[in-house]
Protein backbone atom coordinates (compact mmCIF):
# COMPACT_ATOMS: atom_id res chain seq x y z
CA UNK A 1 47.98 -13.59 12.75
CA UNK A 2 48.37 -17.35 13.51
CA UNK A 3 45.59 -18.19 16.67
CA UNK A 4 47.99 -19.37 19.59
CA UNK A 5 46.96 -22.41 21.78
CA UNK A 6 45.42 -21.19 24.94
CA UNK A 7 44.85 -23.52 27.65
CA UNK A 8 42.07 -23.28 29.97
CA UNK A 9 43.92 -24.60 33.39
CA UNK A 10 47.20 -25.64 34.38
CA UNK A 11 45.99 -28.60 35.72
CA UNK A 12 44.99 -29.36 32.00
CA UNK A 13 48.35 -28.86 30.47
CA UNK A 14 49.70 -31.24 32.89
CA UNK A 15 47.99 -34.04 32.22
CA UNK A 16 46.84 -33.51 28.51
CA UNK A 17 48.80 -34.91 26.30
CA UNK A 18 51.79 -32.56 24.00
CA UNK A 19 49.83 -29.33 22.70
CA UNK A 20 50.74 -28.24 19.38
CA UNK A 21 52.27 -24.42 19.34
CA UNK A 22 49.72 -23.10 17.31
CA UNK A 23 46.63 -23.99 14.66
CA UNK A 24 45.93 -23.14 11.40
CA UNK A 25 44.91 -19.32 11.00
CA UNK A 26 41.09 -18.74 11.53
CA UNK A 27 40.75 -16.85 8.02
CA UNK A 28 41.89 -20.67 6.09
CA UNK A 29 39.50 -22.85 8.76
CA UNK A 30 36.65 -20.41 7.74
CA UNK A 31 37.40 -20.59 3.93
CA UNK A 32 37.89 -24.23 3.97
CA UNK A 33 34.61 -24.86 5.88
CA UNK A 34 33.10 -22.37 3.43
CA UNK A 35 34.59 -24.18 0.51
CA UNK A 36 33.21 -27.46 1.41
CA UNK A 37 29.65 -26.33 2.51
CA UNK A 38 29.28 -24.64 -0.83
CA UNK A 39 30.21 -28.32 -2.54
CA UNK A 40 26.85 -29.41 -1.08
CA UNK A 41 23.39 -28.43 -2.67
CA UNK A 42 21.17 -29.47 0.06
CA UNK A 43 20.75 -27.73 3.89
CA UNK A 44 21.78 -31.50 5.60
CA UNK A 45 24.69 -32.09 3.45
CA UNK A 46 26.21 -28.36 3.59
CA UNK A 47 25.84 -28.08 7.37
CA UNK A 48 27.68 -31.63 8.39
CA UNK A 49 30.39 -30.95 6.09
CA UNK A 50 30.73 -27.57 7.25
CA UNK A 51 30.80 -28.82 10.66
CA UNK A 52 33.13 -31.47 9.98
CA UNK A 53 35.62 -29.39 8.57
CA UNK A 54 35.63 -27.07 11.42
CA UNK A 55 35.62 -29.82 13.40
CA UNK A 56 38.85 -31.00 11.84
CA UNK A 57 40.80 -27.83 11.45
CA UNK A 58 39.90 -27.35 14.85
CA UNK A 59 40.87 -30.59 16.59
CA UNK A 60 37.16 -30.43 17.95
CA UNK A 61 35.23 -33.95 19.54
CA UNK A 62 31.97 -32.70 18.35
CA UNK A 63 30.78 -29.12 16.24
CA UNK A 64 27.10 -28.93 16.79
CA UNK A 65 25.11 -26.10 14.54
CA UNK A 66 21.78 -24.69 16.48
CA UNK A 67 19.02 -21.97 14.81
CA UNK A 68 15.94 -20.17 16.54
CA UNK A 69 12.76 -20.85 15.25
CA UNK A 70 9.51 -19.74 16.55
CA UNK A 71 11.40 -18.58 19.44
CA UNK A 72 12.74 -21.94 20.39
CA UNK A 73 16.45 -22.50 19.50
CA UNK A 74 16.68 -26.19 17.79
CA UNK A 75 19.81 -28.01 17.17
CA UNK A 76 20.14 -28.50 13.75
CA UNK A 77 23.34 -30.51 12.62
CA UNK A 78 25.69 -32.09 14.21
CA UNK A 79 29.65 -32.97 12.41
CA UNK A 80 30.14 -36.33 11.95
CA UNK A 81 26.33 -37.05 11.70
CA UNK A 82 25.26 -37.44 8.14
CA UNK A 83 21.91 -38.43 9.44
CA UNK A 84 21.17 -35.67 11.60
CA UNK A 85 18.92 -37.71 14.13
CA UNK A 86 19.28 -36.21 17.57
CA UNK A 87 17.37 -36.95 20.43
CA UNK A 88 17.90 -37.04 24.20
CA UNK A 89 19.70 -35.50 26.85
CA UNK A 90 22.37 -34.84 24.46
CA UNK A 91 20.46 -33.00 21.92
CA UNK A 92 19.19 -31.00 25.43
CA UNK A 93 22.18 -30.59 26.63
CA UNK A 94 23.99 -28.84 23.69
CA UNK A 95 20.73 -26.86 23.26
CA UNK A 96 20.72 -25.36 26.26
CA UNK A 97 24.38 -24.54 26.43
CA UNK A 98 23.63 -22.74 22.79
CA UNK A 99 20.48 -21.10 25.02
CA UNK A 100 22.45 -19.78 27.75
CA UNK A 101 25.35 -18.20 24.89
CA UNK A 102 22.32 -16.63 23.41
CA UNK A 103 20.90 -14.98 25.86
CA UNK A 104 23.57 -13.82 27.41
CA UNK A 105 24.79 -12.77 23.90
CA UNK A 106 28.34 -13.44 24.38
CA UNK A 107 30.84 -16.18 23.78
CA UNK A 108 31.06 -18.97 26.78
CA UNK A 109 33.69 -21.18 27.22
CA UNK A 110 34.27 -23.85 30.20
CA UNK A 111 36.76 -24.01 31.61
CA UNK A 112 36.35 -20.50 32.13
CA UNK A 113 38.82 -18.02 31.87
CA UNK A 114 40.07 -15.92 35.14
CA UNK A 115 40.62 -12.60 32.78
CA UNK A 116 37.05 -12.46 30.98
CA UNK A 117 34.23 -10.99 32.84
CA UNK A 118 31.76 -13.78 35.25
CA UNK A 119 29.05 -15.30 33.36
CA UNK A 120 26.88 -17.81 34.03
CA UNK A 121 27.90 -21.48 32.04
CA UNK A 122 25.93 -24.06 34.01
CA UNK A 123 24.56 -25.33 30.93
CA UNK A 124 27.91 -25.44 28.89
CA UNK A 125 29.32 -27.08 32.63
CA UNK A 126 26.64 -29.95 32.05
CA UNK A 127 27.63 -30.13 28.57
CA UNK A 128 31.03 -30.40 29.32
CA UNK A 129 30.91 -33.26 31.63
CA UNK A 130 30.13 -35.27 29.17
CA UNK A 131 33.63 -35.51 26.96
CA UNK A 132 35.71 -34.14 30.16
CA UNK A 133 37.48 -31.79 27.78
CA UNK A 134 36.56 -27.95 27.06
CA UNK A 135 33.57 -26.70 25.53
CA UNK A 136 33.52 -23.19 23.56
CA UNK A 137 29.63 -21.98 22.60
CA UNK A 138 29.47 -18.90 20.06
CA UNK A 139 26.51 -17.12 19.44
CA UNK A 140 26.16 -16.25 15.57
CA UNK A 141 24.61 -12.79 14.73
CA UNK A 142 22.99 -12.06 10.82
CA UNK A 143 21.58 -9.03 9.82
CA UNK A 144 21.58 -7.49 13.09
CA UNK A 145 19.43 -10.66 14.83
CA UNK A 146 20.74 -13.18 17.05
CA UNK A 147 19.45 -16.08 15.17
CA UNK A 148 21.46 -19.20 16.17
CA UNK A 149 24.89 -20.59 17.89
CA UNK A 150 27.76 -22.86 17.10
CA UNK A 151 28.91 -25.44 20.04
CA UNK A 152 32.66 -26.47 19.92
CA UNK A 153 33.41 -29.35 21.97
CA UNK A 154 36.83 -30.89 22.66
CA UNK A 155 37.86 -34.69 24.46
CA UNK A 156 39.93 -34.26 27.66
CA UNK A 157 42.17 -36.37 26.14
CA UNK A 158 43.02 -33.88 22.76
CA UNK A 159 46.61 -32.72 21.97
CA UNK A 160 44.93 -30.14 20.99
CA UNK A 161 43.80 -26.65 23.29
CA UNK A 162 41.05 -24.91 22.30
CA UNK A 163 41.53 -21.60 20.03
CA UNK A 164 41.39 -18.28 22.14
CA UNK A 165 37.36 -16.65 22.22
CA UNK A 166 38.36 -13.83 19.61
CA UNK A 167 39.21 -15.90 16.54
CA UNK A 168 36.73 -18.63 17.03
CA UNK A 169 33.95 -15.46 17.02
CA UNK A 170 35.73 -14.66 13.84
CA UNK A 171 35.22 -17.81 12.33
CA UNK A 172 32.08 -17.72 13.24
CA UNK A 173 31.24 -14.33 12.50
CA UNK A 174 32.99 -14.83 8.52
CA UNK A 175 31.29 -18.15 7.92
CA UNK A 176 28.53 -19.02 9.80
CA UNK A 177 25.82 -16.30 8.44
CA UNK A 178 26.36 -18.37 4.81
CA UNK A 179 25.34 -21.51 6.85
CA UNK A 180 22.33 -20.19 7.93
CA UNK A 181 21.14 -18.13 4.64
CA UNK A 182 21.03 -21.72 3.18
CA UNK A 183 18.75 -22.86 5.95
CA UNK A 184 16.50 -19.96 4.97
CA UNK A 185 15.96 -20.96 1.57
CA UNK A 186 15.46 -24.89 2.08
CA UNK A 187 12.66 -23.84 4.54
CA UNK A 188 9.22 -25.00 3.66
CA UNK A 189 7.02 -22.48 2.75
CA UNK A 190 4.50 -22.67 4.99
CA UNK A 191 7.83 -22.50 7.77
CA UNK A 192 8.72 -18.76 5.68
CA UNK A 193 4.85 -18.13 6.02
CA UNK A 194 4.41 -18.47 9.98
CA UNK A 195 8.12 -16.46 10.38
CA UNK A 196 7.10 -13.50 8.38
CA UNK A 197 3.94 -13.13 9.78
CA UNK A 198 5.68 -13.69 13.28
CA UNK A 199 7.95 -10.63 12.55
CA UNK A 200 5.34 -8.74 10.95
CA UNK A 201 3.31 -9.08 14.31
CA UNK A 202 5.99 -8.19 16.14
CA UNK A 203 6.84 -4.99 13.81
CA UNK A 204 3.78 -4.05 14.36
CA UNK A 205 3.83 -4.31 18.41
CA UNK A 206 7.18 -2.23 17.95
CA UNK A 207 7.36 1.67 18.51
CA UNK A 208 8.69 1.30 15.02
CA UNK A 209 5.76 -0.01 13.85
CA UNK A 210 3.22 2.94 14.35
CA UNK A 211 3.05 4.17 10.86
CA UNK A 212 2.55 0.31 9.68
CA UNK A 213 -0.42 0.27 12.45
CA UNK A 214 -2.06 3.27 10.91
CA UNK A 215 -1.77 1.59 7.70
CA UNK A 216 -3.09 -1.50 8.28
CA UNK A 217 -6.15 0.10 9.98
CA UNK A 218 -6.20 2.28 6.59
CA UNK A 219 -5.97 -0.25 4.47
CA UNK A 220 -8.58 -2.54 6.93
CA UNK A 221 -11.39 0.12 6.46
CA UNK A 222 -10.54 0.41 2.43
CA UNK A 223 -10.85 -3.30 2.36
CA UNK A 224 -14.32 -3.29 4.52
CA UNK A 225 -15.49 -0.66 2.19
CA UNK A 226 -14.73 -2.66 -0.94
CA UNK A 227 -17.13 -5.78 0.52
CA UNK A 228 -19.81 -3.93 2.13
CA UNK A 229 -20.41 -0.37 0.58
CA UNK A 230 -22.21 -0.40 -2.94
CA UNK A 231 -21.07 2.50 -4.76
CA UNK A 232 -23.27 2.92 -8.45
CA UNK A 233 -22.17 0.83 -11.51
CA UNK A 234 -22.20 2.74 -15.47
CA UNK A 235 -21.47 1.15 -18.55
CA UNK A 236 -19.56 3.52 -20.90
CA UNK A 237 -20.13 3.05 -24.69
CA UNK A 238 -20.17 5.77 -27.49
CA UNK A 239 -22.85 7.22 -28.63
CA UNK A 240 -24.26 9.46 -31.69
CA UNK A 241 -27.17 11.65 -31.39
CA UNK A 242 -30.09 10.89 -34.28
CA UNK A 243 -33.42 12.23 -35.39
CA UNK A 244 -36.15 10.78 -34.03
CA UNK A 245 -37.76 10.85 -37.82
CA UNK A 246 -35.87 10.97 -40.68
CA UNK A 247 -36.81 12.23 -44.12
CA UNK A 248 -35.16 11.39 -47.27
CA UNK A 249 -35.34 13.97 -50.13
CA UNK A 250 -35.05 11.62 -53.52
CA UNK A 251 -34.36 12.65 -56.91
CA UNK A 252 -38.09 12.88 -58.77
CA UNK A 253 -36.89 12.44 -62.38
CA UNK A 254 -33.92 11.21 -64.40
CA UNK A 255 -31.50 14.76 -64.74
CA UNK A 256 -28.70 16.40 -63.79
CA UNK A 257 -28.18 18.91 -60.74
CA UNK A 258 -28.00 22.21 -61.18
CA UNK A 259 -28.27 23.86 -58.54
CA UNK A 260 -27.71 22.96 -54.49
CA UNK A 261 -29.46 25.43 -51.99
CA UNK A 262 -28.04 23.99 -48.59
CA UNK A 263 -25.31 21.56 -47.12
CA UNK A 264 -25.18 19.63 -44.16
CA UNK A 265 -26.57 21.02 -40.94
CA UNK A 266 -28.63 23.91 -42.40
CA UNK A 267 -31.92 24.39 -41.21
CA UNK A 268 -34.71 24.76 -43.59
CA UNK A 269 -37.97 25.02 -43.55
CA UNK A 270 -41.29 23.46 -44.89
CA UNK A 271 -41.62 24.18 -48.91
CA UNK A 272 -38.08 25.67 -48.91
CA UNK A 273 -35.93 24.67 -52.13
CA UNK A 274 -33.30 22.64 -51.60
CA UNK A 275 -32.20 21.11 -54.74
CA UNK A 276 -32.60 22.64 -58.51
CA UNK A 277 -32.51 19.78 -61.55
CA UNK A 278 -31.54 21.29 -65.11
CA UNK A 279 -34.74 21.43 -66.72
CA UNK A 280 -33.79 22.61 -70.49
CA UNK A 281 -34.36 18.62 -71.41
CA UNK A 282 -37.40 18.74 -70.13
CA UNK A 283 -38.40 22.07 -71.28
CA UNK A 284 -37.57 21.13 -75.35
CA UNK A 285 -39.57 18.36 -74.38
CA UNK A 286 -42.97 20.19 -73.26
CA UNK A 287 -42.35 22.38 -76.00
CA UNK A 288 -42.45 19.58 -78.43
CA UNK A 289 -45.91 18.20 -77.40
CA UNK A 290 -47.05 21.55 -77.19
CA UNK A 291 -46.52 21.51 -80.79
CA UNK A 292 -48.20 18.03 -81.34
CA UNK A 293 -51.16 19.04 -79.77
CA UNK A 294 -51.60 22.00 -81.36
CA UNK A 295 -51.05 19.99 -84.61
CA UNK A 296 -53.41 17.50 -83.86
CA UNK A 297 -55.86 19.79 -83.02
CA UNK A 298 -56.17 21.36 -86.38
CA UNK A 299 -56.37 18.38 -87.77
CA UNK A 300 -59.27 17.53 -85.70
CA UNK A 301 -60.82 20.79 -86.55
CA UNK A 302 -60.06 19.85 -90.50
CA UNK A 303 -61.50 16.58 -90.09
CA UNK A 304 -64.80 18.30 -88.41
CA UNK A 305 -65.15 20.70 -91.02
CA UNK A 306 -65.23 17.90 -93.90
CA UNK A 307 -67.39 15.48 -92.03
CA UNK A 308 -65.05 13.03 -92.10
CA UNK A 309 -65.61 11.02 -88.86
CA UNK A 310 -62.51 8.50 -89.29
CA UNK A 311 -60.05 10.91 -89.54
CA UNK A 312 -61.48 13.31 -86.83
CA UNK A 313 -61.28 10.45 -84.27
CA UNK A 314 -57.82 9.64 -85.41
CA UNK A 315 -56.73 13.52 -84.64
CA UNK A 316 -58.56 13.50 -81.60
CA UNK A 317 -57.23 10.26 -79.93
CA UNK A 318 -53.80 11.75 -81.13
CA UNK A 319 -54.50 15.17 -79.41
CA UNK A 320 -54.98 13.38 -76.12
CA UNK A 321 -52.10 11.84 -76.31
CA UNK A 322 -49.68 14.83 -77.01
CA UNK A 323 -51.77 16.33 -74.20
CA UNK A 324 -51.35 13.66 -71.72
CA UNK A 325 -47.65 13.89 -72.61
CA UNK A 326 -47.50 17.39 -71.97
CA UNK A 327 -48.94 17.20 -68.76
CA UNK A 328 -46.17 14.63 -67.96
CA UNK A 329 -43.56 17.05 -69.30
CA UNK A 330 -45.30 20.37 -67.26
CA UNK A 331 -45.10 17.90 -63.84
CA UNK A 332 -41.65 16.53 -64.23
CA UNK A 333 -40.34 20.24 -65.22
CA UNK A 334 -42.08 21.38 -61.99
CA UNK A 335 -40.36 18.54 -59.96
CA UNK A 336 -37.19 20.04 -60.77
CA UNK A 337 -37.23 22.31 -58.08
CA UNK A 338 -36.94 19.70 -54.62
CA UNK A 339 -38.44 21.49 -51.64
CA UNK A 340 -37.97 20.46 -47.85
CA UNK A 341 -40.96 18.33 -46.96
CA UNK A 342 -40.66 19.23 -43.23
CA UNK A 343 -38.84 21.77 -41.23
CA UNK A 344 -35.51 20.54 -40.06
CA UNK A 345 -32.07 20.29 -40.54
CA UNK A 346 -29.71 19.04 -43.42
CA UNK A 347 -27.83 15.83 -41.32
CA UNK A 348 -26.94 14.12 -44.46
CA UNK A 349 -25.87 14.70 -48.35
CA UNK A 350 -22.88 17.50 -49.55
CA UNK A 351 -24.52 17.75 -52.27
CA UNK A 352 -22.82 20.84 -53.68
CA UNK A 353 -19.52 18.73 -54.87
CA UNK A 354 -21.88 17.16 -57.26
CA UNK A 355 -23.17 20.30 -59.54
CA UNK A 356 -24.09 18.70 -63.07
CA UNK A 357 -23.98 14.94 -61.93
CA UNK A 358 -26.09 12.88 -63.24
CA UNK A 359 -28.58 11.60 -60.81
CA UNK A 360 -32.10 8.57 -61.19
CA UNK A 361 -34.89 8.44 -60.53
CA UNK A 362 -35.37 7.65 -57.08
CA UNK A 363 -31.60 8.17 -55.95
CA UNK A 364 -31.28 9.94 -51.72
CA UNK A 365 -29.99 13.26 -52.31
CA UNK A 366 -30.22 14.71 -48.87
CA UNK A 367 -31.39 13.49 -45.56
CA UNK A 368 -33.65 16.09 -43.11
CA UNK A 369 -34.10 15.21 -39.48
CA UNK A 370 -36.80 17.33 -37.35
CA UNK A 371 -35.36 20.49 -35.69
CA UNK A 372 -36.22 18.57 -32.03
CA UNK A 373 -37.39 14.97 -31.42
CA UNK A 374 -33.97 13.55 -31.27
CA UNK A 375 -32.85 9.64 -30.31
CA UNK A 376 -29.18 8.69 -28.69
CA UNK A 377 -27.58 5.52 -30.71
CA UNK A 378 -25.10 3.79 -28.08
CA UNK A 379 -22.76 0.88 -29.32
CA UNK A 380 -22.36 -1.18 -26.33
CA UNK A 381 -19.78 -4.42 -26.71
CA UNK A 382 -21.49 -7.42 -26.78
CA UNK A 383 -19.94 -8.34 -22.96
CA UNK A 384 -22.24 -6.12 -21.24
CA UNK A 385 -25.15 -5.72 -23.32
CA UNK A 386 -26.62 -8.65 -21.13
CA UNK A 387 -26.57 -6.00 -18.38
CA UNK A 388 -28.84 -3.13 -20.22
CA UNK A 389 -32.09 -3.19 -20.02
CA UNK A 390 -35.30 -0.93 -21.17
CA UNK A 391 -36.26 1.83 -18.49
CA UNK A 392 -32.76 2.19 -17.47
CA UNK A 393 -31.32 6.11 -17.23
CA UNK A 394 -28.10 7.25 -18.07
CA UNK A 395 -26.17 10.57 -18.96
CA UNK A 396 -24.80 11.72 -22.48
CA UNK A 397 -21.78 13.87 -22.57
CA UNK A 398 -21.51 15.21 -26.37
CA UNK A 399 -18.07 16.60 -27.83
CA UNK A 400 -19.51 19.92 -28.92
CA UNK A 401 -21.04 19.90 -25.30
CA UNK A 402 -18.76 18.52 -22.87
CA UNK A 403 -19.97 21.84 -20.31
CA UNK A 404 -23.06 19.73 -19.82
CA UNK A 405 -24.49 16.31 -19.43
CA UNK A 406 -27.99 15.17 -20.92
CA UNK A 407 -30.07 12.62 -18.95
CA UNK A 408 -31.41 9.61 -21.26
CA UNK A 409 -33.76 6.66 -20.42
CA UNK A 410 -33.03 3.50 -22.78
CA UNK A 411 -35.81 2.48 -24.58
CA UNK A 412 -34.33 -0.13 -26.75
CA UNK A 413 -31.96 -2.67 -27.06
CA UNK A 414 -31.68 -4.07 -30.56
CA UNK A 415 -31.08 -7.57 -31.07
CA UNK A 416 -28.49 -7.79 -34.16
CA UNK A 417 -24.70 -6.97 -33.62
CA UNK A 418 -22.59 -5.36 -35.91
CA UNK A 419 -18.66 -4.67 -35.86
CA UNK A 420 -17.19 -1.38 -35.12
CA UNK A 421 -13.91 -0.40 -34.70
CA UNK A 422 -12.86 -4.08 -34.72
CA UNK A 423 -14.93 -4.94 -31.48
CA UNK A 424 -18.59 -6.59 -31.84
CA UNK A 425 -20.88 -4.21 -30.57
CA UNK A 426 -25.08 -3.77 -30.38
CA UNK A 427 -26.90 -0.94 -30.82
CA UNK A 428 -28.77 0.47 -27.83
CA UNK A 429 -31.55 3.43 -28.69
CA UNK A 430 -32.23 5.77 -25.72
CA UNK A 431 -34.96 8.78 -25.75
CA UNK A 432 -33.50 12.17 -24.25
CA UNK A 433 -34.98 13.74 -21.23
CA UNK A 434 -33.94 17.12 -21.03
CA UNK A 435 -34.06 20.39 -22.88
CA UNK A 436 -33.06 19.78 -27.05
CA UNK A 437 -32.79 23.01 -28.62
CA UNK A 438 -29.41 23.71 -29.01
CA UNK A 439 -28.71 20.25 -30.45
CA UNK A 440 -28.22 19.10 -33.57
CA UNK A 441 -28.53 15.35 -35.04
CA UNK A 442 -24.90 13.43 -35.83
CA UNK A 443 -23.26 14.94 -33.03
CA UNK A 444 -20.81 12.43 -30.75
CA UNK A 445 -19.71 11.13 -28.02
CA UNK A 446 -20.20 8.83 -24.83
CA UNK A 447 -23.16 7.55 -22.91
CA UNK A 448 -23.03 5.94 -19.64
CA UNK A 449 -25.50 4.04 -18.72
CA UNK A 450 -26.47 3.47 -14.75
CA UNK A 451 -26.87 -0.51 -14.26
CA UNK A 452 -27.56 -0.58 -10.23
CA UNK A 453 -24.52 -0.60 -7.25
CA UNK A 454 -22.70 -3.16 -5.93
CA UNK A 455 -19.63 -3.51 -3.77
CA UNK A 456 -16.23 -2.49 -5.68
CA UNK A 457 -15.17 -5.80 -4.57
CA UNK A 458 -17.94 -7.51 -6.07
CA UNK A 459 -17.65 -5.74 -9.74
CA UNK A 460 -13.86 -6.44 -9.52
CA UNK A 461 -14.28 -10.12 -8.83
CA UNK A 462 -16.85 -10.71 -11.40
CA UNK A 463 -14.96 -8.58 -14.03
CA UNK A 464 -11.24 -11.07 -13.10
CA UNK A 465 -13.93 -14.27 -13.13
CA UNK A 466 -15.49 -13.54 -16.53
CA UNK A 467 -12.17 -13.06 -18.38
CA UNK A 468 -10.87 -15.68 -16.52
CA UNK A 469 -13.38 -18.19 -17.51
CA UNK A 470 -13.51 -17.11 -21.03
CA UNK A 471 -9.87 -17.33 -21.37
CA UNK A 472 -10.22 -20.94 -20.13
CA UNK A 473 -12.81 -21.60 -22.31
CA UNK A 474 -10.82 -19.94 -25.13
CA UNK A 475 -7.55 -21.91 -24.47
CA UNK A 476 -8.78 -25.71 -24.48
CA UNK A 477 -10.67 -25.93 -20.93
């Protein structure tokens, strides 16, 4: 409904000049003010023409715009005032009549009106003095906070009464939160910085606040335990279990295989045979200079028997020949049959996929590690082998195992990197310390290696400050 004119005094409406019967409806003041703060893009701009146009739906002398901050409430804008420059007694004056509206929490208008309830208006009295007219001062209320007022002042003089208290609150109440939400966000930071932590104290002072209390002390002590408590530092990195000595079983002779005795991760034993060669080539062959030399040696005993000295030297140099050859042929028939030079186990060479493959002389059939004596191999990227060091102890946890750990001092860290999986890694040799019968060499899995305790705080900052500066590095710094 249309907001009738409602005059403060009798006196008033005799000697103020012809009143209209009514003003525009609150709802189009409020949209129209709304319309033409939106228009602006700045705080300053937005509030004077919102003012203004209140101002001038209103009949109003002066609309003044006031918000709390830091406790203190500060007159911000001002219609009619693109510049925004108040000082004074004015500026004091409409600041404390805002005051007084605040903390009273309640609309306050001088004159006052004989049917409202008493309140105290010394402030909008002093205010009001000033133009001789009336003076209306509206507290505005956003998010459940009192957080600022609007000051309506009108000449003595105006043809104009003031609007009645309930649809001036309503103007207030529909536009004047959108006013101050784009105060919030043209506040400088450090102004957002100082309120929050203002309303955080005061949260916490709060009965509300008790849970936040306990978790600030929680989160107090987790920070103090971060800085000051060193808790133990490991590098992980994966790791392969070796033989301490390794023993290669070649092919003796030129051949084929015939027969394999093991595979991979049998155990053998000294003198055990492991590999079997086909040996009929080699058996035609010792056959053959068995023949020769028996040849040869008649002749020799021909030559003898005629006294023919040139002829018995020829046998006889050709005798020791065919047997030097056999001898050859005997040895390489005999090396047919590869025995296990050591006791061990089998950690390398399937062999028996291979029956009747050719194999040379000299070629790594199988591979035998010692039964105990074992080494850990650990692949450590190249970011943190700077951290390892010789005499440093760690733990093993093997697949096969995973029930139990096996303690490991580092004896080794080998200078030359190699790639695996992708990632540029160096190879870190470590000498077990505990009990190595159940193991077996080529088994996997991950070492960690202790490198000394810090805070958490500590490792976390050096891990964000390494990437950091090698991504700077990386990217042009």
């Amino acid at each position: 409904m249309p907001a009738k004119i409602h005059p403060f005094s009798t006196a008033q409406e005799e000697t103020a000049a012809p009143t209209m019967d009514e003003v525009p409806q609150f709802a189009e003041i409020a949209l129209r003010s709304l319309a033409a703060a939106l228009s602006q893009r700045r705080f300053d701009g937005a509030a004077v023409a919102f003012l203004s146009e209140i101002a001038s739906g209103l009949g109003c002398a002066r609309v003044s715009f006031g918000i709390v901050e830091s406790g203190t409430l500060r007159v911000k804008a001002m219609s009619h005032d693109v510049d925004n420059h108040f000082r004074g007694e004015l500026y004091r004056d409409i600041g404390d009549a805002m005051e007084e509206a605040l903390d009273q929490r309640r609309s306050l208008q001088v004159p006052e009106n004989d049917q409202e309830r008493p309140a105290i208006v010394m402030a909008n009295q002093r205010l009001r003095s000033r133009l001789g007219g009336q003076v209306q001062t509206v507290p505005l209320k956003v998010l459940g906070a009192w957080v600022g007022a609007i000051c309506f002042e009108w000449r003595g003089a105006s043809s104009i009464s003031p609007m009645a208290p309930e649809p001036l609150g309503h103007i207030v109440d529909l536009a004047g939160p959108v006013l101050y939400l784009m105060y919030r966000d043209t506040r400088p930071m450090s102004v957002r910085v100082r309120e929050w932590f203002g309303e955080t104290i005061r949260t916490l002072r709060s009965e509300e606040g008790r849970w936040y209390r306990r978790a600030l002390v929680a989160a107090t002590l987790v920070s103090m335990a971060g800085l000051f408590v060193p808790v133990g530092q490991a590098l992980s990195a994966r790791a392969s279990l070796e033989g301490a000595v390794e023993r290669a079983v070649v092919a003796p002779v030129d051949g084929f295989i015939d027969t394999v005795m093991v595979r991979p991760g049998d155990a053998v034993k000294t003198g055990q045979v492991l590999i079997e060669l086909a040996a009929q080539d080699l058996e035609l062959e010792a056959r053959r200079w068995e023949s020769e030399l028996s040849q040869h040696e008649s002749a020799y005993m021909a030559a003898l028997a005629r006294a023919q000295r040139s002829d018995m030297m020829v046998s006889l140099s050709r005798a020791e020949e065919a047997r030097a050859r056999l001898d050859l042929a005997r040895r390489s028939l005999a090396r047919t049959k590869i025995a296990a030079g050591i006791d061990g186990v089998v950690i390398a060479g399937d062999m028996g996929r291979l029956q009747g493959a050719p194999v040379a002389r000299g070629d790594v059939l199988l591979t035998l590690a010692p039964a105990q004596g074992y080494r850990v191999a650990l692949s450590v990227h190249e970011r943190d082998v700077g951290r390892i060091q010789a005499g440093q102890h760690g733990v093993l946890l093997l697949g096969a195992m995973a029930s139990r750990t096996l303690p490991f001092e580092v004896t080794r860290v080998t200078p030359v990197a190699h790639v695996e999986d992708g990632e540029n890694v160096y190879r870190v040799e470590a000498r077990l310390l505990g009990d190595e019968t159940s193991l077996r060499p080529g088994l996997r899995g991950v070492g960690k290696i202790d490198i000394g305790s810090a805070p958490l705080f500590g490792v976390l900052w050096r891990w964000i400050a390494d990437n950091a500066r090698m991504a700077w590095w990386r990217w042009g710094g």
